[in-house]
PDB file of N, CA and C in Angstrom:
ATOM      1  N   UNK A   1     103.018  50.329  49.789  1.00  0.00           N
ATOM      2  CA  UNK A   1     102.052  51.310  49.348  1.00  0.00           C
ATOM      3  C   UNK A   1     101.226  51.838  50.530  1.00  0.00           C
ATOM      4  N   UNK A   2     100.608  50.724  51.551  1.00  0.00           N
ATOM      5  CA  UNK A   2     100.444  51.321  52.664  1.00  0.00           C
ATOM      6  C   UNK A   2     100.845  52.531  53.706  1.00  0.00           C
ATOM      7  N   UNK A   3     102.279  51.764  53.693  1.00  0.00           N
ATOM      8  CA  UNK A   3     102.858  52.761  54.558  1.00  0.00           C
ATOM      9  C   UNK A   3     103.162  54.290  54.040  1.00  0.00           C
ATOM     10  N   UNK A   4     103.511  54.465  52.553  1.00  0.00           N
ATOM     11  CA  UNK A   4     103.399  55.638  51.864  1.00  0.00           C
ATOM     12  C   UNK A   4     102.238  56.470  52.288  1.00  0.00           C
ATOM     13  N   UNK A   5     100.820  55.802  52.038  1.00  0.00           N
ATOM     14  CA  UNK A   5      99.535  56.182  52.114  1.00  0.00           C
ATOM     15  C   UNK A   5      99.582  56.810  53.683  1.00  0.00           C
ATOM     16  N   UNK A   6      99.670  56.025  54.241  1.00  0.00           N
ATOM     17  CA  UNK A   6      99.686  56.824  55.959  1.00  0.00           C
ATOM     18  C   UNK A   6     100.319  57.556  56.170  1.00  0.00           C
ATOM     19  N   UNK A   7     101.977  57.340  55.569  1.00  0.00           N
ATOM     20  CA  UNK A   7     102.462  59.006  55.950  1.00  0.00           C
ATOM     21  C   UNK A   7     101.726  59.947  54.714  1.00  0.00           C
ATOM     22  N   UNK A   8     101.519  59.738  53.909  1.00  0.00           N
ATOM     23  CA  UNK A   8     101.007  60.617  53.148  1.00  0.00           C
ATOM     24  C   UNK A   8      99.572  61.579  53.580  1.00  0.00           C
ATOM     25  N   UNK A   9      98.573  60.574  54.728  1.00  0.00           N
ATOM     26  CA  UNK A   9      97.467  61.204  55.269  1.00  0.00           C
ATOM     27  C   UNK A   9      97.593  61.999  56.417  1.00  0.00           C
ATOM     28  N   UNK A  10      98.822  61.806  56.938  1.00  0.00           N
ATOM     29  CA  UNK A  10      99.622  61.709  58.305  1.00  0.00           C
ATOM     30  C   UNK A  10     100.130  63.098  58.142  1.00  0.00           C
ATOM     31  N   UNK A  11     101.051  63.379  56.924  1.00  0.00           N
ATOM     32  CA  UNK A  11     101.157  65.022  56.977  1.00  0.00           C
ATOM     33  C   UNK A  11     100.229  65.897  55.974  1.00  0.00           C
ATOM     34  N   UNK A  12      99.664  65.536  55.532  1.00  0.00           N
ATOM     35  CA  UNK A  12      98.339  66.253  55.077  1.00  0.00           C
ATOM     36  C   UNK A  12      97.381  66.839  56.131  1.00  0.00           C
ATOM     37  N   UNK A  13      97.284  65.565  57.241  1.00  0.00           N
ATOM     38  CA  UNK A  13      96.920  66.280  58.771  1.00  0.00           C
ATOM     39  C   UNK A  13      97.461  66.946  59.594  1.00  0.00           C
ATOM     40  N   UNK A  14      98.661  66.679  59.486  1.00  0.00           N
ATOM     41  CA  UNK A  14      99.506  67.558  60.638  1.00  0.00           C
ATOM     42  C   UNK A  14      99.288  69.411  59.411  1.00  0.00           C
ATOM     43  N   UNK A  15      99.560  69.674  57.906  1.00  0.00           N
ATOM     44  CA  UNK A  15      99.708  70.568  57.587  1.00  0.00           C
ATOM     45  C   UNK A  15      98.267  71.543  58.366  1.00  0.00           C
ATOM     46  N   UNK A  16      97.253  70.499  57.891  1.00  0.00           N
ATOM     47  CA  UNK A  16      96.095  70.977  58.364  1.00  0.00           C
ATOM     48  C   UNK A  16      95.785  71.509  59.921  1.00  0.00           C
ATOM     49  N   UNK A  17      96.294  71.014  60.676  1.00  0.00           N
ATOM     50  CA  UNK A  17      96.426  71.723  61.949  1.00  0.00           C
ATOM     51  C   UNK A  17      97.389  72.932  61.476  1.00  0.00           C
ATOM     52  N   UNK A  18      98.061  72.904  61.205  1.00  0.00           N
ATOM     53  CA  UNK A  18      98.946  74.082  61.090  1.00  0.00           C
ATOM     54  C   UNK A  18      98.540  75.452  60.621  1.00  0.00           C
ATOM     55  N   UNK A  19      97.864  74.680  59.334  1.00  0.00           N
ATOM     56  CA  UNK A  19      97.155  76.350  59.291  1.00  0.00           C
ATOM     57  C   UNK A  19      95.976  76.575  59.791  1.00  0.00           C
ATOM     58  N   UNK A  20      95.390  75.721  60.938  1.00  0.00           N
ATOM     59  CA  UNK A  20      94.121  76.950  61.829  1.00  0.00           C
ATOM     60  C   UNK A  20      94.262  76.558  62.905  1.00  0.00           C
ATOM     61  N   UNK A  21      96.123  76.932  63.610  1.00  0.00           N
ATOM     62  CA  UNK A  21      96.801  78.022  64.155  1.00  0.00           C
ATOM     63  C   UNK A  21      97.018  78.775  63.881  1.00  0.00           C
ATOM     64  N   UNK A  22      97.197  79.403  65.566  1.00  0.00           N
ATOM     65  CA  UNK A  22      97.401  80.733  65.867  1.00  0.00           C
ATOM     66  C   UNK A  22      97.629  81.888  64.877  1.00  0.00           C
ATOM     67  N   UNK A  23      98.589  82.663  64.460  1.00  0.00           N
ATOM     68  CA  UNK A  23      98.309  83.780  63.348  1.00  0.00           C
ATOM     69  C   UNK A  23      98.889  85.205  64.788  1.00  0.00           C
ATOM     70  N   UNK A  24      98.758  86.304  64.653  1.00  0.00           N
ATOM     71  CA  UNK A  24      99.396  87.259  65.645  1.00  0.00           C
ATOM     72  C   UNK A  24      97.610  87.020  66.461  1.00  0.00           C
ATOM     73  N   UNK A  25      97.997  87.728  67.965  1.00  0.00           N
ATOM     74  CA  UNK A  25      97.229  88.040  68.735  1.00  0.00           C
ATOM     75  C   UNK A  25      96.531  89.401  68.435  1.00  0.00           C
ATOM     76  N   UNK A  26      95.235  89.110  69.221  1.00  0.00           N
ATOM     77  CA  UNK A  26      94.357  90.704  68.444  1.00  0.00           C
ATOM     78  C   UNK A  26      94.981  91.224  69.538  1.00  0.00           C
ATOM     79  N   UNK A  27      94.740  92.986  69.052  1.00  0.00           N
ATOM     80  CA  UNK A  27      95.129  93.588  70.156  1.00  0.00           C
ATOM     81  C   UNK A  27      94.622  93.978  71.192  1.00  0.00           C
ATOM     82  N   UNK A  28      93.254  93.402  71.227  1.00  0.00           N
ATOM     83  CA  UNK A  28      92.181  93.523  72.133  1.00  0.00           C
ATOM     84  C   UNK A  28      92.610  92.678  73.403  1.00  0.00           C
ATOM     85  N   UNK A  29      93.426  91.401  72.876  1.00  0.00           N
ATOM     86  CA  UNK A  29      93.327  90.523  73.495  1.00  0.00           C
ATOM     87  C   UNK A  29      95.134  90.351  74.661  1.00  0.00           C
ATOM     88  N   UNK A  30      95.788  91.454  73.976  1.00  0.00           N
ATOM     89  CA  UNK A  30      97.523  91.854  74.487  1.00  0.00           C
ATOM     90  C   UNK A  30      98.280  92.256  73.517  1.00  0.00           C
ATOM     91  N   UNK A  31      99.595  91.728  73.462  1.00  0.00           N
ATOM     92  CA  UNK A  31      99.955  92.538  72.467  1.00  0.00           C
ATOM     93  C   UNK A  31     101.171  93.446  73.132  1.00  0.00           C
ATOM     94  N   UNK A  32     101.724  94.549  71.951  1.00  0.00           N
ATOM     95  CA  UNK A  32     103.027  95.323  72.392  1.00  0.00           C
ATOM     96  C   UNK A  32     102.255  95.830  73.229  1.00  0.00           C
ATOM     97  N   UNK A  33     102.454  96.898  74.493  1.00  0.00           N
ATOM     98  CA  UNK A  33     102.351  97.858  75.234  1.00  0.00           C
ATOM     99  C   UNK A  33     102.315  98.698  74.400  1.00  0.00           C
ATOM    100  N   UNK A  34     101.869  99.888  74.527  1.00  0.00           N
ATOM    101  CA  UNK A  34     101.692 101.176  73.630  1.00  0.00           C
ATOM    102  C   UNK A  34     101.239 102.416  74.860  1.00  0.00           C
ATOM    103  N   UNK A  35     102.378 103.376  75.150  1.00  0.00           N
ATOM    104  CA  UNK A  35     101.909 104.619  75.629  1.00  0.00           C
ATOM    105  C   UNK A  35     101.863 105.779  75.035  1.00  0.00           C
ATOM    106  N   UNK A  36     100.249 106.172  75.749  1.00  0.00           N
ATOM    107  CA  UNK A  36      99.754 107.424  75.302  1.00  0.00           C
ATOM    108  C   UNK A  36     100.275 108.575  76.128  1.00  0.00           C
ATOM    109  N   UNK A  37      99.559 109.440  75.481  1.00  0.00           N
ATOM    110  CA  UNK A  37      99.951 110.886  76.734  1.00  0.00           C
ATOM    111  C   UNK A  37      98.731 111.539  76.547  1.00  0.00           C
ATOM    112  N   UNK A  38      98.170 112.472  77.552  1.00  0.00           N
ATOM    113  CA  UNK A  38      96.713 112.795  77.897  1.00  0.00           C
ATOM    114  C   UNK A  38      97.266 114.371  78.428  1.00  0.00           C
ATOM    115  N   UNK A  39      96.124 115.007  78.949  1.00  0.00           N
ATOM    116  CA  UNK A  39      96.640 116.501  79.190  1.00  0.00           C
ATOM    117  C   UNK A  39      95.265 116.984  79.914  1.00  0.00           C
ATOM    118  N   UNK A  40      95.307 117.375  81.011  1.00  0.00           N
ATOM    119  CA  UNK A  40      93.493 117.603  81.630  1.00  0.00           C
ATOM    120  C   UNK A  40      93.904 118.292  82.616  1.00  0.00           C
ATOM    121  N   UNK A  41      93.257 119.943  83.070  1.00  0.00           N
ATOM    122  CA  UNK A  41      92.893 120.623  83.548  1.00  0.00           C
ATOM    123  C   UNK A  41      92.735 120.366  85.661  1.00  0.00           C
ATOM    124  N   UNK A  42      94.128 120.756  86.332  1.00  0.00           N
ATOM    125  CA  UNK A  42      93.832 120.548  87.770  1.00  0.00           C
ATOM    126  C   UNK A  42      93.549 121.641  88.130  1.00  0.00           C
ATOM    127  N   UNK A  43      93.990 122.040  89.429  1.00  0.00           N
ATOM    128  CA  UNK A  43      93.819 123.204  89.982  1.00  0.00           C
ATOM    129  C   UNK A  43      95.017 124.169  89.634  1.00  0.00           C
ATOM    130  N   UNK A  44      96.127 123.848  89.472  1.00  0.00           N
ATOM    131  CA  UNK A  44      97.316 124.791  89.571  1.00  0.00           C
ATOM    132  C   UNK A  44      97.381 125.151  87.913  1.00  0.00           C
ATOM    133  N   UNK A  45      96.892 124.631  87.354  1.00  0.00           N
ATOM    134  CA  UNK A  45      97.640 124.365  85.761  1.00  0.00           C
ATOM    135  C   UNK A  45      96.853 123.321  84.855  1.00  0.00           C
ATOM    136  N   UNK A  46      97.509 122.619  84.112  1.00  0.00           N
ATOM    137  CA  UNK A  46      97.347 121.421  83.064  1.00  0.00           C
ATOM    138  C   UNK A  46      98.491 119.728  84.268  1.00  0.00           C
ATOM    139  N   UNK A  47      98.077 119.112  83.679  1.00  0.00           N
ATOM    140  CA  UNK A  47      98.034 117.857  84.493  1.00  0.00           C
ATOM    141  C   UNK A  47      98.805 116.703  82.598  1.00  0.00           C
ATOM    142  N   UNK A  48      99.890 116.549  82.313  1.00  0.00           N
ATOM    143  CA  UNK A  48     100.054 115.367  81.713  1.00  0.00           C
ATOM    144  C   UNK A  48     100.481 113.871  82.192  1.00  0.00           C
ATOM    145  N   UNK A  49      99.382 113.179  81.819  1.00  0.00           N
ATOM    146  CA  UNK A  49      99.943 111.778  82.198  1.00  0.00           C
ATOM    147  C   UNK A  49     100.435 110.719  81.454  1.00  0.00           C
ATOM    148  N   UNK A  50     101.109 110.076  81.729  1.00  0.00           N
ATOM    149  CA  UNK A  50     101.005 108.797  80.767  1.00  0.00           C
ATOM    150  C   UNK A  50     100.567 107.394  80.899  1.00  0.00           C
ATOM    151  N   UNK A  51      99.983 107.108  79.617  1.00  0.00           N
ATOM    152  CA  UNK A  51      99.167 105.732  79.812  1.00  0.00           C
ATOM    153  C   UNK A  51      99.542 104.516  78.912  1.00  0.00           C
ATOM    154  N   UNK A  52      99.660 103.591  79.732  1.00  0.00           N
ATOM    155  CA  UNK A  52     100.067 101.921  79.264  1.00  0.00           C
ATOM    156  C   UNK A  52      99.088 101.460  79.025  1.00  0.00           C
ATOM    157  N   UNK A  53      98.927 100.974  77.794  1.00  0.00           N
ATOM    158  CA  UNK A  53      97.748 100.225  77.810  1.00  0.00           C
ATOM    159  C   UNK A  53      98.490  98.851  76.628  1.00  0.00           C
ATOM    160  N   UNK A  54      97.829  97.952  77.854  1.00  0.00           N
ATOM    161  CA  UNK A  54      98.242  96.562  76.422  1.00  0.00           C
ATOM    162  C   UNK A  54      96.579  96.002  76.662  1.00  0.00           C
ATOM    163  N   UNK A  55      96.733  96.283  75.157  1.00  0.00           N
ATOM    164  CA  UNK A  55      95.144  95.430  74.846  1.00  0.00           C
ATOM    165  C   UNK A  55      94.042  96.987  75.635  1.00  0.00           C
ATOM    166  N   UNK A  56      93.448  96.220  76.252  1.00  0.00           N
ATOM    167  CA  UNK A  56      92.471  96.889  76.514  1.00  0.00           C
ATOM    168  C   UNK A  56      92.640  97.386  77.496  1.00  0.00           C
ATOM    169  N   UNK A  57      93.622  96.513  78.604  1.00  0.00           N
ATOM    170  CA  UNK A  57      93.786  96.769  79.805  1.00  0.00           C
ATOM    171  C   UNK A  57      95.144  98.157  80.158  1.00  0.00           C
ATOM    172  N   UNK A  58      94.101  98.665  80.865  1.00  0.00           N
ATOM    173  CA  UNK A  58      95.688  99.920  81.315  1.00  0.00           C
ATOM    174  C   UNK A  58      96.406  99.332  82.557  1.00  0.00           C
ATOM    175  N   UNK A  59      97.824  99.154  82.315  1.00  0.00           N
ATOM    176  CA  UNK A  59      98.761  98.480  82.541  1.00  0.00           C
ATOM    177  C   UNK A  59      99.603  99.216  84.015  1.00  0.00           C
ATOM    178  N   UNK A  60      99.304 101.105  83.607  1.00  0.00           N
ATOM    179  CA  UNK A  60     100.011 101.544  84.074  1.00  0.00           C
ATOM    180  C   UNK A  60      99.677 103.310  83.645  1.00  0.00           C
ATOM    181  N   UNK A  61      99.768 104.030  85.021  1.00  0.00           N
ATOM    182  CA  UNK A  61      99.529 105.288  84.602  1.00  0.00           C
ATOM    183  C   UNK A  61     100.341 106.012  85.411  1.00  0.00           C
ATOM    184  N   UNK A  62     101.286 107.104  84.915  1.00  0.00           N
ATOM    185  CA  UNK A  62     101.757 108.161  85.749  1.00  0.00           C
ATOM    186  C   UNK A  62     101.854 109.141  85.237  1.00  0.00           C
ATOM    187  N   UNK A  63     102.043 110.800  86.023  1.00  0.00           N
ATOM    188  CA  UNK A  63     101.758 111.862  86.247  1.00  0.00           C
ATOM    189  C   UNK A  63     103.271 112.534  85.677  1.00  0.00           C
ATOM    190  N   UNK A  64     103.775 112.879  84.727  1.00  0.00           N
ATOM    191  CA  UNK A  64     104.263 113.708  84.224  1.00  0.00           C
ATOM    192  C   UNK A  64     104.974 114.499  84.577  1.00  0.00           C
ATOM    193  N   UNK A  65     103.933 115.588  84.457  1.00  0.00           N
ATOM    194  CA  UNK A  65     104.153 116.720  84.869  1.00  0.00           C
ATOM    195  C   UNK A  65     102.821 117.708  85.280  1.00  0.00           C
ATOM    196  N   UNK A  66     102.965 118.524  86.118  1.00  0.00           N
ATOM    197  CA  UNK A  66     101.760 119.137  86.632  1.00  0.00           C
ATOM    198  C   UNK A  66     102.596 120.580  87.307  1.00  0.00           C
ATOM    199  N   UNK A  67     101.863 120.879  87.712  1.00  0.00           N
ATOM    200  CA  UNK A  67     101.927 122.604  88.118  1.00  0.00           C
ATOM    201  C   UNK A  67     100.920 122.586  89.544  1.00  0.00           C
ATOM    202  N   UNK A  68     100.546 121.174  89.945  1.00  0.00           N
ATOM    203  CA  UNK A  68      99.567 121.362  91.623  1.00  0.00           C
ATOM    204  C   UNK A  68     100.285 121.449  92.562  1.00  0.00           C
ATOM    205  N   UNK A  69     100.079 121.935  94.041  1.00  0.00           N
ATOM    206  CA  UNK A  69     100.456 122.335  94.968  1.00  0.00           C
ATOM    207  C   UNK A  69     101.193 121.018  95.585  1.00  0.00           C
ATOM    208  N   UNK A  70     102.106 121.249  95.960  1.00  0.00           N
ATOM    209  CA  UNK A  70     102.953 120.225  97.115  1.00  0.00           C
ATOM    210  C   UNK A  70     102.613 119.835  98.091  1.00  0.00           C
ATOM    211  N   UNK A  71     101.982 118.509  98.328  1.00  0.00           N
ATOM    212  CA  UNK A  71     101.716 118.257  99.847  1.00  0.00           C
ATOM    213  C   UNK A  71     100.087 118.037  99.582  1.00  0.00           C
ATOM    214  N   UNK A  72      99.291 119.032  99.305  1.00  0.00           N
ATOM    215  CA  UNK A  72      97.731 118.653  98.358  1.00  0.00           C
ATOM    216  C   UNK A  72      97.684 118.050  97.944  1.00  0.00           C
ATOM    217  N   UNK A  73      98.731 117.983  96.521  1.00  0.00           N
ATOM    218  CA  UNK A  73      98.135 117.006  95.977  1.00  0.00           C
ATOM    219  C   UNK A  73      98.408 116.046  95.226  1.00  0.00           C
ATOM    220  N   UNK A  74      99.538 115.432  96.684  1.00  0.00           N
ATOM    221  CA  UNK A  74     100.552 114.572  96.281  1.00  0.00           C
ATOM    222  C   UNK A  74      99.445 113.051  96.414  1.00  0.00           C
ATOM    223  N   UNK A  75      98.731 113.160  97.864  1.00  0.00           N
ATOM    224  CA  UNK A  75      97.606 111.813  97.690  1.00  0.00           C
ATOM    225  C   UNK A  75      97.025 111.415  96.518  1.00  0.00           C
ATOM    226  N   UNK A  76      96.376 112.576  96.047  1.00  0.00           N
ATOM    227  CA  UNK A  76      95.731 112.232  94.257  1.00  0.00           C
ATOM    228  C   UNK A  76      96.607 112.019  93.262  1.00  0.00           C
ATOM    229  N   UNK A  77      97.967 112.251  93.383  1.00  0.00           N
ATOM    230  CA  UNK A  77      98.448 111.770  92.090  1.00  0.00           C
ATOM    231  C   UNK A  77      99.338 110.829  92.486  1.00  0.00           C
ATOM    232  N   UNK A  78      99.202 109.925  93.571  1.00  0.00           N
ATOM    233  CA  UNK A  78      99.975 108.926  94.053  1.00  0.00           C
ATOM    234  C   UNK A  78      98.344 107.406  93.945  1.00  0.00           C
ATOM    235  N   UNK A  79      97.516 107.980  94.927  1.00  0.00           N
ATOM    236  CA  UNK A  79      96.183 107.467  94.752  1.00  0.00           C
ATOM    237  C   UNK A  79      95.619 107.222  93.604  1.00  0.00           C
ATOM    238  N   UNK A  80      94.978 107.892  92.376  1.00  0.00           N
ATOM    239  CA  UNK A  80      94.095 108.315  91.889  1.00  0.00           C
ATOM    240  C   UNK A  80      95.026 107.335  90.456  1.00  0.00           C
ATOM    241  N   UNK A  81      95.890 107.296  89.876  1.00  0.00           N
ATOM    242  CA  UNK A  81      96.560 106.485  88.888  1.00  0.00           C
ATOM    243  C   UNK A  81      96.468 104.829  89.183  1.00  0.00           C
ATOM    244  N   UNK A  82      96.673 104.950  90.325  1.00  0.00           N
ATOM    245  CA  UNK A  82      96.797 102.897  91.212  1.00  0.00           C
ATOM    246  C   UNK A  82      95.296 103.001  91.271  1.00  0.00           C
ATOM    247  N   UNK A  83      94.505 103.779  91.665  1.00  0.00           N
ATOM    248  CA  UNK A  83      92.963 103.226  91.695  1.00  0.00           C
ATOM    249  C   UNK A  83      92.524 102.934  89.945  1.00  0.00           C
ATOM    250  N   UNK A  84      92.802 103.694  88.829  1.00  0.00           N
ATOM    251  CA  UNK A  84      92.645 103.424  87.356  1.00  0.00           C
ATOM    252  C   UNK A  84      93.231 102.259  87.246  1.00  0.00           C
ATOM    253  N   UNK A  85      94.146 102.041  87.024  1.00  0.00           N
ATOM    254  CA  UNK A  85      95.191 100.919  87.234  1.00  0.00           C
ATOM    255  C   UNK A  85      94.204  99.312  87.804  1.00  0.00           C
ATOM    256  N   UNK A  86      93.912  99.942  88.798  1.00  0.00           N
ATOM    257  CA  UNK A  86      93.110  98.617  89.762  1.00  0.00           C
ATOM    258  C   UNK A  86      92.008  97.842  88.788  1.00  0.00           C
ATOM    259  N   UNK A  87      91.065  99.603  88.834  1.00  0.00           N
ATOM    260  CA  UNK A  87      89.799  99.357  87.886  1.00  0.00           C
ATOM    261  C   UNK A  87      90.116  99.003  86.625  1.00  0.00           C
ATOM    262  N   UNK A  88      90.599  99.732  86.105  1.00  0.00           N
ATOM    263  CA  UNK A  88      90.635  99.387  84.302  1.00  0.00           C
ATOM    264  C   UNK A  88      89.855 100.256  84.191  1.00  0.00           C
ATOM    265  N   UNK A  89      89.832 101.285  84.511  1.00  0.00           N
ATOM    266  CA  UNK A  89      88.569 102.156  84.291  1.00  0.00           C
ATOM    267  C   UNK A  89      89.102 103.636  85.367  1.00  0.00           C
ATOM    268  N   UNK A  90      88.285 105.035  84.376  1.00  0.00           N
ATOM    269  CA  UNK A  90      88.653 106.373  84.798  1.00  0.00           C
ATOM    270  C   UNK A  90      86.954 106.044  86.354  1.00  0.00           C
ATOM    271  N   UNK A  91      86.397 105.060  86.377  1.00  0.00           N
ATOM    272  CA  UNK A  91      85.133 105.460  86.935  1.00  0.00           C
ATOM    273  C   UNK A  91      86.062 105.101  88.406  1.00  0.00           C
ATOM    274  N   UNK A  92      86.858 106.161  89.182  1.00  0.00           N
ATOM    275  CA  UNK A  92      87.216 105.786  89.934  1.00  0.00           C
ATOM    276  C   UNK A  92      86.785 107.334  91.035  1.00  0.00           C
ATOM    277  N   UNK A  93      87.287 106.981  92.755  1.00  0.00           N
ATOM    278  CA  UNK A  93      86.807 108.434  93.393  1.00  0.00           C
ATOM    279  C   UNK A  93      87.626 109.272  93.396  1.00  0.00           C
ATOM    280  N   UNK A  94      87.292 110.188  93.726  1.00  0.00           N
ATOM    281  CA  UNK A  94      88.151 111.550  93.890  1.00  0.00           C
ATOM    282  C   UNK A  94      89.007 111.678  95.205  1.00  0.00           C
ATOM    283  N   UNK A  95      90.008 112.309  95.711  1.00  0.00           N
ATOM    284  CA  UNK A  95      90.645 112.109  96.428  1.00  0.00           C
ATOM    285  C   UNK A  95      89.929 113.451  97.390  1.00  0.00           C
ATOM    286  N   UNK A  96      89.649 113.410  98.714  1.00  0.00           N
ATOM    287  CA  UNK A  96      89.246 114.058  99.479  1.00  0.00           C
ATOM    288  C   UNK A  96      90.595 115.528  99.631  1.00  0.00           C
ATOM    289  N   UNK A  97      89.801 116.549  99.460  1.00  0.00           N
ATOM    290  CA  UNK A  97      90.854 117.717  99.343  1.00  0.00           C
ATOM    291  C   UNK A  97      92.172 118.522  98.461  1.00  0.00           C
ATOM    292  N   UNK A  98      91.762 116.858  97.279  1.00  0.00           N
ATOM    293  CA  UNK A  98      92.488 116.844  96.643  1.00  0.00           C
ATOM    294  C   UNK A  98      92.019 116.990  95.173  1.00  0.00           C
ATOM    295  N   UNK A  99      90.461 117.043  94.897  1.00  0.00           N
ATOM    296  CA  UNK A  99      89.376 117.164  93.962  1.00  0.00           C
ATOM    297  C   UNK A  99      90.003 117.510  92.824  1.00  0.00           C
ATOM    298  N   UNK A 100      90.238 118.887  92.510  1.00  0.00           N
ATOM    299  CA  UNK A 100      90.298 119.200  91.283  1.00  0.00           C
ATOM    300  C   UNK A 100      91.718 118.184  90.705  1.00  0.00           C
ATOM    301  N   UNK A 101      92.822 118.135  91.900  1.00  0.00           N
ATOM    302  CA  UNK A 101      93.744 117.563  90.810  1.00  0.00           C
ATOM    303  C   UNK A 101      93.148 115.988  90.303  1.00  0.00           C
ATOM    304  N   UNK A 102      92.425 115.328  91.108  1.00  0.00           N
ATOM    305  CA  UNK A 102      92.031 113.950  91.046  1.00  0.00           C
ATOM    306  C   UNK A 102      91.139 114.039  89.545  1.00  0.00           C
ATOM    307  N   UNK A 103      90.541 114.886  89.746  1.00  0.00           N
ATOM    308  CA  UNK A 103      90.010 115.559  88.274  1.00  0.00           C
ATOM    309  C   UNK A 103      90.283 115.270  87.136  1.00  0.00           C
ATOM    310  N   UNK A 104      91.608 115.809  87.518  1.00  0.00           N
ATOM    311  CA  UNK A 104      92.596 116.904  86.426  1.00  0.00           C
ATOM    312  C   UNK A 104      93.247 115.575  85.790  1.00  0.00           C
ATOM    313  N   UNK A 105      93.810 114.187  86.537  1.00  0.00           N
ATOM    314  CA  UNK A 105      93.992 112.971  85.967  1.00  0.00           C
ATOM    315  C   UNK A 105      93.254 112.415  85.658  1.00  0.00           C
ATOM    316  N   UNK A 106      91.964 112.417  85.947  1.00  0.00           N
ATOM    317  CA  UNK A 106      90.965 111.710  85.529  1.00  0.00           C
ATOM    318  C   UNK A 106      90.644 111.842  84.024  1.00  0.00           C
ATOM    319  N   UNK A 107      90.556 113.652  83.886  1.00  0.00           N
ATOM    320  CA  UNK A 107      90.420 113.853  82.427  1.00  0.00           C
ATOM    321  C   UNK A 107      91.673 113.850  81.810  1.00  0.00           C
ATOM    322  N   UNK A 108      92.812 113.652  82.108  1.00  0.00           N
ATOM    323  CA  UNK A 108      93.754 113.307  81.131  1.00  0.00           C
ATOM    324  C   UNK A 108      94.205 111.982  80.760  1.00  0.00           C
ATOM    325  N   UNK A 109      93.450 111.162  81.842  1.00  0.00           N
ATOM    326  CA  UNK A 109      93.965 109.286  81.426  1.00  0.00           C
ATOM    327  C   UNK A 109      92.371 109.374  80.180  1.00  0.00           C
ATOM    328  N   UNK A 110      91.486 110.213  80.470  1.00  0.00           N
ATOM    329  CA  UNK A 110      90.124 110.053  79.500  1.00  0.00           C
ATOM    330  C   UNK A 110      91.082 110.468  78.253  1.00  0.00           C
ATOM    331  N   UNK A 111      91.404 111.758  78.066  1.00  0.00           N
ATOM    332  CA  UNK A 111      92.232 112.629  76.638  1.00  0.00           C
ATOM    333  C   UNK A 111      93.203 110.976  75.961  1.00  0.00           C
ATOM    334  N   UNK A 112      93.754 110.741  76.686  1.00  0.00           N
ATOM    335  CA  UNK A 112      94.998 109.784  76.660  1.00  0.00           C
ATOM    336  C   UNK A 112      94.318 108.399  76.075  1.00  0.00           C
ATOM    337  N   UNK A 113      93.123 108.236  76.807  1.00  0.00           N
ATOM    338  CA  UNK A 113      92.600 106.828  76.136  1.00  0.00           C
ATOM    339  C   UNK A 113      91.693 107.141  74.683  1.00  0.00           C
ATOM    340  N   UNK A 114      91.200 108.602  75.251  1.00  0.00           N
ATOM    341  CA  UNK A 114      90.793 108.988  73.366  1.00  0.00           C
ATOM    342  C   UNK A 114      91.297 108.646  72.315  1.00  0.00           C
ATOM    343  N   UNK A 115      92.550 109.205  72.232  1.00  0.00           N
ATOM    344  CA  UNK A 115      93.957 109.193  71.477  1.00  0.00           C
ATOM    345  C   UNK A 115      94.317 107.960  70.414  1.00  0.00           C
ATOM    346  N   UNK A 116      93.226 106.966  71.478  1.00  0.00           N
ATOM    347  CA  UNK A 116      94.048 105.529  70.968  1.00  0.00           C
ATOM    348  C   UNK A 116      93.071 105.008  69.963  1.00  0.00           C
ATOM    349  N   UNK A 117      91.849 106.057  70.197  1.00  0.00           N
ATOM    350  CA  UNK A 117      90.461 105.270  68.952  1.00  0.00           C
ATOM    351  C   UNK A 117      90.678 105.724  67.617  1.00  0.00           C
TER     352      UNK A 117
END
């Protein structure tokens, strides 16, 4: 009767751990990847980018398509995505000479992270 009794308390405890586990992850916290697309105003044109974001964190951002000048403003859209990327955050600088397009991603990783509220 003993030994019944102990396994009997024995998985009554183990069930009990079981259910307050885990359950899915928030998505705050990771999760699938999910990309957006954003659209913001450079110098030549419109600027689309795309944005990775798992959880909260942006994972990953690149430049689309654009209509800016060759050679201008290749630093800002090579720069200006890896600096978001770094930060986790649009509060990043502008690329010297390269302004409006650095801009122009800036407000489209902003459009792009709108998207997702």
């Amino acid at each position: 009767m003993k030994k019944f009794l102990v396994i009997l308390l024995t998985l009554a405890m183990a069930m009990s751990l079981a259910a307050c586990g885990g359950g899915e992850e928030p998505a705050a916290e990771g999760g699938e990847p999910v990309v957006l697309t954003g659209v913001g105003e450079g110098f030549g044109g419109d600027i689309t980018v795309e944005v990775t974001l798992e959880g909260e964190t942006i994972t990953n951002v690149e430049v689309v398509e654009h209509s800016e000048s060759d050679g201008i403003s290749d630093p800002a859209i090579e720069e200006v995505p890896a600096a978001i990327v770094a930060a986790n955050s649009t509060d990043v600088d502008t690329v010297s000479g390269a302004t409006y397009t650095s801009d122009g991603i800036i407000e489209a990783v902003n459009a792009a992270l709108e998207s997702a509220e």
